[in-house]
C-alpha atoms as a PDB file:
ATOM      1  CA  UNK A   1      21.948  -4.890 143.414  1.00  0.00           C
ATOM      2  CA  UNK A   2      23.840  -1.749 142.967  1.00  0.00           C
ATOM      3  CA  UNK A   3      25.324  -2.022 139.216  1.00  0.00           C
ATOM      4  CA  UNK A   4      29.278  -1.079 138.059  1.00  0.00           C
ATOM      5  CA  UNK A   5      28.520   2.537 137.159  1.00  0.00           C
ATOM      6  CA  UNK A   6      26.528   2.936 140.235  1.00  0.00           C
ATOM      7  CA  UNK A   7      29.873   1.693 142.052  1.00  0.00           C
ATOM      8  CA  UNK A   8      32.342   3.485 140.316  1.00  0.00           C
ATOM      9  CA  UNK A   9      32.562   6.935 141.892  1.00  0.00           C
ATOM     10  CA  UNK A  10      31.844   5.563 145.470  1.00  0.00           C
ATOM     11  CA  UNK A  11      34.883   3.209 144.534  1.00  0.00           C
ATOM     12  CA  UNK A  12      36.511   6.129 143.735  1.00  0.00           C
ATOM     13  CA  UNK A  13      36.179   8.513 146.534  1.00  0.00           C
ATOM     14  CA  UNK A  14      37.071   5.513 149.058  1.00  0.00           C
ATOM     15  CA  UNK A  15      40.200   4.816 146.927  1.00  0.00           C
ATOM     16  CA  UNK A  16      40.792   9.177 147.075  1.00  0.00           C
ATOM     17  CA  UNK A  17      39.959   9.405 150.494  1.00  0.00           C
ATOM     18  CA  UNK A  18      42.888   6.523 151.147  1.00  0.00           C
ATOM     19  CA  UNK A  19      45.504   8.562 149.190  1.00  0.00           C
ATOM     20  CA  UNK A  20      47.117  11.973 150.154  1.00  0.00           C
ATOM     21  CA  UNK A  21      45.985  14.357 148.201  1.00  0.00           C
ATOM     22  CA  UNK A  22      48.499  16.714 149.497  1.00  0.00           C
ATOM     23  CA  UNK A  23      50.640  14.433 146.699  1.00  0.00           C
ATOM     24  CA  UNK A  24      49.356  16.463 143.624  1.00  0.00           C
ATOM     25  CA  UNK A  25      49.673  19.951 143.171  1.00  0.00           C
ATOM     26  CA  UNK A  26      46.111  21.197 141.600  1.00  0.00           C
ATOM     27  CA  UNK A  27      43.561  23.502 142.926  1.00  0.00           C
ATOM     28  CA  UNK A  28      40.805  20.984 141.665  1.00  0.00           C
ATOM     29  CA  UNK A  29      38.703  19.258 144.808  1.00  0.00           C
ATOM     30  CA  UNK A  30      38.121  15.354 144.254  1.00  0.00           C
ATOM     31  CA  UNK A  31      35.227  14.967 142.037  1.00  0.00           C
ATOM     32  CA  UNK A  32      36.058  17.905 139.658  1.00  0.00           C
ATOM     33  CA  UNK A  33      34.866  17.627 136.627  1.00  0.00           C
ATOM     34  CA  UNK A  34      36.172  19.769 133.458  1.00  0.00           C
ATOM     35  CA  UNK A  35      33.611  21.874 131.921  1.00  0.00           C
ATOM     36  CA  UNK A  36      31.951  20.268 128.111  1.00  0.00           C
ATOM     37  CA  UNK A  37      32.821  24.257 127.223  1.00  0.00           C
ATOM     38  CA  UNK A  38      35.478  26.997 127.680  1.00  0.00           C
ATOM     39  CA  UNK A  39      34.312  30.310 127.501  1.00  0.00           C
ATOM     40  CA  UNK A  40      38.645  31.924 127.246  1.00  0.00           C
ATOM     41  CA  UNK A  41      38.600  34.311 124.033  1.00  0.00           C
ATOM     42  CA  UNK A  42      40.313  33.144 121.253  1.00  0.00           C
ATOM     43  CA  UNK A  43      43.963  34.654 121.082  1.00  0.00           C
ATOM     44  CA  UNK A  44      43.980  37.690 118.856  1.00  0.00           C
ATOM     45  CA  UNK A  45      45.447  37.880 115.521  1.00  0.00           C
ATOM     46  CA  UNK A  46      49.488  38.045 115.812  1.00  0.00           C
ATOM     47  CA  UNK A  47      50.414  41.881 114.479  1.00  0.00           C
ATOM     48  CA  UNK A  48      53.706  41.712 112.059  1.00  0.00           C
ATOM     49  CA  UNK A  49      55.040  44.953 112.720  1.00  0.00           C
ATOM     50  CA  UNK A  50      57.260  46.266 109.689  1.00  0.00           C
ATOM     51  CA  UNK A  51      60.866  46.291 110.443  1.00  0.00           C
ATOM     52  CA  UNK A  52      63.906  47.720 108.758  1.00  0.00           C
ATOM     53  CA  UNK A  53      67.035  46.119 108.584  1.00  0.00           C
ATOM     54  CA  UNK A  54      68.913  48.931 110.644  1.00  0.00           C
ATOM     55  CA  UNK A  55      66.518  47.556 113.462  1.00  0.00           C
ATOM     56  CA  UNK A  56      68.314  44.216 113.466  1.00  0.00           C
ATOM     57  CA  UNK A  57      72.310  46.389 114.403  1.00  0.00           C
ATOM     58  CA  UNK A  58      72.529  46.970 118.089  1.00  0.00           C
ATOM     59  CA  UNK A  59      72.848  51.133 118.190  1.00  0.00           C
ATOM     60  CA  UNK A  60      76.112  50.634 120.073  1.00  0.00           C
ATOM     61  CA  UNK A  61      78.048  47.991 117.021  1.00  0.00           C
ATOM     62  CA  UNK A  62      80.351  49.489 114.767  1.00  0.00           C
ATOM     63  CA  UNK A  63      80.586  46.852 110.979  1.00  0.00           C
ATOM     64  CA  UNK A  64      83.481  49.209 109.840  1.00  0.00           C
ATOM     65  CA  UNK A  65      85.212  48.931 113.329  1.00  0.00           C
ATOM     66  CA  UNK A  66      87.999  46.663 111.618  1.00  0.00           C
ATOM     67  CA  UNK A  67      88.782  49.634 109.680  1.00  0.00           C
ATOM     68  CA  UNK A  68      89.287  52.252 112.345  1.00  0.00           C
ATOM     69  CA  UNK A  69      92.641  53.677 111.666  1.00  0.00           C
ATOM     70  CA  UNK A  70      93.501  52.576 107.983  1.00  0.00           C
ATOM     71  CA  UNK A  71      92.948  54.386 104.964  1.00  0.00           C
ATOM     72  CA  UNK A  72      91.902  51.262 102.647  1.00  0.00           C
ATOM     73  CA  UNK A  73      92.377  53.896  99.614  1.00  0.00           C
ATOM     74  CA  UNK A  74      96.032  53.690  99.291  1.00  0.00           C
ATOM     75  CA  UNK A  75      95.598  49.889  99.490  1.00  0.00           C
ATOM     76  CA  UNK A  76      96.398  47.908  96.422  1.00  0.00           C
ATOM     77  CA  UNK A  77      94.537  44.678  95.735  1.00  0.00           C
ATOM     78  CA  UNK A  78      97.664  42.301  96.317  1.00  0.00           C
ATOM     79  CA  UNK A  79      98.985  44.472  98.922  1.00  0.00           C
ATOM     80  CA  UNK A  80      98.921  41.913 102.407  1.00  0.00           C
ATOM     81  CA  UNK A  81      97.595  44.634 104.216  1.00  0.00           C
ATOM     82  CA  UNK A  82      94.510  44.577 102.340  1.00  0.00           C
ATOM     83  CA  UNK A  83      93.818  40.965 102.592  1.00  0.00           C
ATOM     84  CA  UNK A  84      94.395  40.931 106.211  1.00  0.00           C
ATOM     85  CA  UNK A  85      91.845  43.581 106.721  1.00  0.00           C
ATOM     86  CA  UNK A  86      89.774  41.937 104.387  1.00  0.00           C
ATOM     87  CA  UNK A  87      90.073  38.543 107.101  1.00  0.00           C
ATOM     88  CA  UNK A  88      89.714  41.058 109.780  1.00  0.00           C
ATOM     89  CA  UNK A  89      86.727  42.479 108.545  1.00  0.00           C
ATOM     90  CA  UNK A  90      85.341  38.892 107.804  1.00  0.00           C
ATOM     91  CA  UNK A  91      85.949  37.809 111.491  1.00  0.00           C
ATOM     92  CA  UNK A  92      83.945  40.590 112.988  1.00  0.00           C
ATOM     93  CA  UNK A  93      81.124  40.649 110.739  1.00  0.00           C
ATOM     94  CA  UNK A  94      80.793  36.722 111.428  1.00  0.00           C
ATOM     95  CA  UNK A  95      80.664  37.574 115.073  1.00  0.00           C
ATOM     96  CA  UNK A  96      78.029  40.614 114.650  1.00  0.00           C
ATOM     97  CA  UNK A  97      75.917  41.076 117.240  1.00  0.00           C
ATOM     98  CA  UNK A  98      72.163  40.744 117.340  1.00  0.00           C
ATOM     99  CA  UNK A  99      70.139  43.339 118.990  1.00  0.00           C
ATOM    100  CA  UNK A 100      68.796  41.798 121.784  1.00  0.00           C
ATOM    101  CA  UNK A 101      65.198  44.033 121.713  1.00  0.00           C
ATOM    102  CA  UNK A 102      63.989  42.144 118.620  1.00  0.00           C
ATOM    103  CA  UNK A 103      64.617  38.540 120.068  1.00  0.00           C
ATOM    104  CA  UNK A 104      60.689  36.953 120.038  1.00  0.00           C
ATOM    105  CA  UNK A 105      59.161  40.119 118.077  1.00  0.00           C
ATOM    106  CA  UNK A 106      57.028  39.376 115.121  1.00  0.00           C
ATOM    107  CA  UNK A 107      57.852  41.423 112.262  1.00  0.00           C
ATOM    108  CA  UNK A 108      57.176  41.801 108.485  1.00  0.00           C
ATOM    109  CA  UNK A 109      60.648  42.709 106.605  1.00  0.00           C
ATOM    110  CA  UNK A 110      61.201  43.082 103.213  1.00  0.00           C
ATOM    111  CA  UNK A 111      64.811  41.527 101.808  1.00  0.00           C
ATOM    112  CA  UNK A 112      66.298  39.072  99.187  1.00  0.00           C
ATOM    113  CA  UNK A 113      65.976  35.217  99.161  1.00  0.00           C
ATOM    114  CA  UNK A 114      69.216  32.807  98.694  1.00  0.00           C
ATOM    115  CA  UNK A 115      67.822  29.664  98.500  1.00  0.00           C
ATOM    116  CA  UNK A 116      69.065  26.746 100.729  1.00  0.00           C
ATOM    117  CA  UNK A 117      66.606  24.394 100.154  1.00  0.00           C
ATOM    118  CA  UNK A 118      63.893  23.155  97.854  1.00  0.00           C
ATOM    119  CA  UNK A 119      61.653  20.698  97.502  1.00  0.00           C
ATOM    120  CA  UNK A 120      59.055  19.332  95.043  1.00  0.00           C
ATOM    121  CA  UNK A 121      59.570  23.008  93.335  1.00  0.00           C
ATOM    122  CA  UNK A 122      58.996  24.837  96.748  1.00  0.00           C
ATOM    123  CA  UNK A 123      60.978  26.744  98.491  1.00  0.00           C
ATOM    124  CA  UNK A 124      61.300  25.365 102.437  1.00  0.00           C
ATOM    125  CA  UNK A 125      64.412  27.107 103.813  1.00  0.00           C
ATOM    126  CA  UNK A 126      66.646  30.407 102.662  1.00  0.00           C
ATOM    127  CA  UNK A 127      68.488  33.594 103.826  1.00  0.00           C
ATOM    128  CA  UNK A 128      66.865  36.626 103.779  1.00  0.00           C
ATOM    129  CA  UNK A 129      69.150  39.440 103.376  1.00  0.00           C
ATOM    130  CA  UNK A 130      68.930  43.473 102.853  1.00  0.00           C
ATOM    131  CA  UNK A 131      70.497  43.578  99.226  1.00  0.00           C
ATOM    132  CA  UNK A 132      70.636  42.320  95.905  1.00  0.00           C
ATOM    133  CA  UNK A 133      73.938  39.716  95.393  1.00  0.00           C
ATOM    134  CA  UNK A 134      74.633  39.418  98.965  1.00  0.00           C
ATOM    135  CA  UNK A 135      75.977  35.807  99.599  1.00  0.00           C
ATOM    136  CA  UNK A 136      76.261  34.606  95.685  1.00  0.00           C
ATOM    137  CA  UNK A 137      78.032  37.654  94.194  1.00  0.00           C
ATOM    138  CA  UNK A 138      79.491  39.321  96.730  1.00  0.00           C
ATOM    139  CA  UNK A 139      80.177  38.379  99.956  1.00  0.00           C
ATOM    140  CA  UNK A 140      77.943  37.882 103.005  1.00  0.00           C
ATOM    141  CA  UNK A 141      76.790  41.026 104.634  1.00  0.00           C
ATOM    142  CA  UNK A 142      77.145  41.068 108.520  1.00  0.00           C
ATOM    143  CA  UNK A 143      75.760  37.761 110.396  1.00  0.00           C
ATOM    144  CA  UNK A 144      73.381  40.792 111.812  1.00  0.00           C
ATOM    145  CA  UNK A 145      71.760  41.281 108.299  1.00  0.00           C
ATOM    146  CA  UNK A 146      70.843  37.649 107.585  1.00  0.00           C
ATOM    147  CA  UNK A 147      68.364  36.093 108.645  1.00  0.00           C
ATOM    148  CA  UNK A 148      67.859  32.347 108.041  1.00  0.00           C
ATOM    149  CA  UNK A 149      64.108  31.861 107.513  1.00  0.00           C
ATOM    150  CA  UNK A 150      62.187  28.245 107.615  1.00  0.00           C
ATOM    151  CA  UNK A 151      59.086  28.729 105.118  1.00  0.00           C
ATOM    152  CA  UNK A 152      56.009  27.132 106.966  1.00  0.00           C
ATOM    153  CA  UNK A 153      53.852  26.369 104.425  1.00  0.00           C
ATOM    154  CA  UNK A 154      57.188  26.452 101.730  1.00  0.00           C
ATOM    155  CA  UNK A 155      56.853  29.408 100.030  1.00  0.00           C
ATOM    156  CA  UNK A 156      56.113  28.463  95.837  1.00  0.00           C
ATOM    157  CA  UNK A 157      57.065  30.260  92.673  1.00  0.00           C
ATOM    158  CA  UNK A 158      60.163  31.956  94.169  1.00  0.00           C
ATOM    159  CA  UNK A 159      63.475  32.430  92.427  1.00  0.00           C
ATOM    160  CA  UNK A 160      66.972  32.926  93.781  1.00  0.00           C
ATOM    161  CA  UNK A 161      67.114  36.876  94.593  1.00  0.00           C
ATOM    162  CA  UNK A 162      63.865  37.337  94.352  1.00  0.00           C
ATOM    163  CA  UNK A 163      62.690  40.190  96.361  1.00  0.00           C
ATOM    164  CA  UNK A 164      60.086  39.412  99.211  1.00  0.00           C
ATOM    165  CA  UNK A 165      58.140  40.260 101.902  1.00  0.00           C
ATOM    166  CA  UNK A 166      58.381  37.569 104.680  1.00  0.00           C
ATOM    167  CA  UNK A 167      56.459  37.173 108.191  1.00  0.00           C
ATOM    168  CA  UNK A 168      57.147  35.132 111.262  1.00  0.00           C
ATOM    169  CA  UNK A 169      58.650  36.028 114.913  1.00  0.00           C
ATOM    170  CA  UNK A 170      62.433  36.568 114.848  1.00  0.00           C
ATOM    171  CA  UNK A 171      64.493  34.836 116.867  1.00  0.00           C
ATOM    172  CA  UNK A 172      68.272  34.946 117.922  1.00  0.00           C
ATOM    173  CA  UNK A 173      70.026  32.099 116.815  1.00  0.00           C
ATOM    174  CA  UNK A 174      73.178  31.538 115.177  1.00  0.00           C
ATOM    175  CA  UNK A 175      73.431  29.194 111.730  1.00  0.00           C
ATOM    176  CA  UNK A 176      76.313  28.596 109.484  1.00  0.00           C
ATOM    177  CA  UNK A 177      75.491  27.491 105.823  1.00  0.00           C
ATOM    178  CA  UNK A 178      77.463  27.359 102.962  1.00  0.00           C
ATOM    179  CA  UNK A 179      76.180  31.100 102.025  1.00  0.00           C
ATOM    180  CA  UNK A 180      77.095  33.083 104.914  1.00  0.00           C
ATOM    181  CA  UNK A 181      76.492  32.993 108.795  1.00  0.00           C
ATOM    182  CA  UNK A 182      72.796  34.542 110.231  1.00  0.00           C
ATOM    183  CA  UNK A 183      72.514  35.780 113.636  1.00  0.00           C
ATOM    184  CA  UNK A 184      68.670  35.519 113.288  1.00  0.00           C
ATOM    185  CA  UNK A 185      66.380  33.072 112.712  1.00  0.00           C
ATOM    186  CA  UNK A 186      62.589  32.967 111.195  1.00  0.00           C
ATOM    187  CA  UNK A 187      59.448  30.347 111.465  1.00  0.00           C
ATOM    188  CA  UNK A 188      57.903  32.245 108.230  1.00  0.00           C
ATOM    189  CA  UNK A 189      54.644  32.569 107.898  1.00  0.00           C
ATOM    190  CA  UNK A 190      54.776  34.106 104.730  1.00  0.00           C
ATOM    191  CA  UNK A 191      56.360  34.515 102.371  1.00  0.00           C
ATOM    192  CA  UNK A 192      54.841  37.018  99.196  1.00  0.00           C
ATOM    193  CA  UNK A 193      56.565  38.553  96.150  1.00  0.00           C
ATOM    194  CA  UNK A 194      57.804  42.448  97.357  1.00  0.00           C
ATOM    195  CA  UNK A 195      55.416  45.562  96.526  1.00  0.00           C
ATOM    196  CA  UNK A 196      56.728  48.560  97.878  1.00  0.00           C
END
């Protein structure tokens, strides 16, 4: 008497041999099995490659375009003109451009955190931009110069304008927070206190 797991691959390849294979798209034959082992390489080490932030402006964008054609020295601070080309200015540095070569390119950049989030005294998401004050004493620099970063692990002992050194693959992606717009955005992973 033939027992169950005697039966089950004849079972099996009767059941198979009633059913069009032609149905699934694999280049396994019936009665494959998957090897116990793989012998693929393991994927090599991801290489941050250290970026500036001029890398991040597409060579062809102008930030002082909204200027072209006014001399901002004779303005006075109440003067309308000035406030307009302050809005002016505002609009197209919201809108800045991302340079499309660094979309998926792991890099290692050095900037300034603003905090957005924390949690259980760790830091789990901020900006990252190219000067001290940008975003809490003076307004945001260009969307193309912020760079809203997602610590993974959350980064710990950091302080609001604390300079760093962060990790990850940027990414273009816009965000609006209450500190400025980003063009970019990071998965960090790392985050370290800046040493030139």
């Amino acid at each position: 008497m033939l027992q169950f797991r005697t039966l089950q691959p004849i079972l099996l390849l009767a059941i198979a041999s009633m059913l069009s294979m032609s149905a699934f798209a694999t280049d396994y034959k019936l009665g494959d099995r998957l090897p116990a082992k793989t012998t693929a390489k393991a994927p090599a080490k991801m290489v941050f490659n250290t970026t500036s932030w001029d890398d991040l402006i597409p060579q062809d964008w102008d930030p002082l375009a909204a200027f072209k054609g006014m001399d901002i020295s004779k303005l006075q601070d109440s003067d309308p003109r000035a406030d307009a080309a302050l809005r002016d200015l505002r609009t197209a540095w919201d809108a800045a451009p991302a340079n499309p070569a660094m979309q998926r390119k792991p890099i290692r950049i050095a900037g300034f955190l603003v905090p957005l989030e924390w949690g259980d005294k760790n830091l789990k998401e901020f900006l990252l931009v190219p000067y001290f004050g940008a975003c809490i004493h003076t307004p945001p620099p260009p969307a193309n110069q912020i760079i809203h970063v997602v610590a993974n692990p959350p980064a710990k002992g950091m302080q609001s304008m604390q300079a760093v050194w962060v990790e990850g693959v940027l990414e273009i992606a816009l965000a609006d927070t209450d500190m400025g717009r980003s063009t970019y955005r990071m998965q960090a992973r790392g985050v370290k206190p800046y040493k030139p």
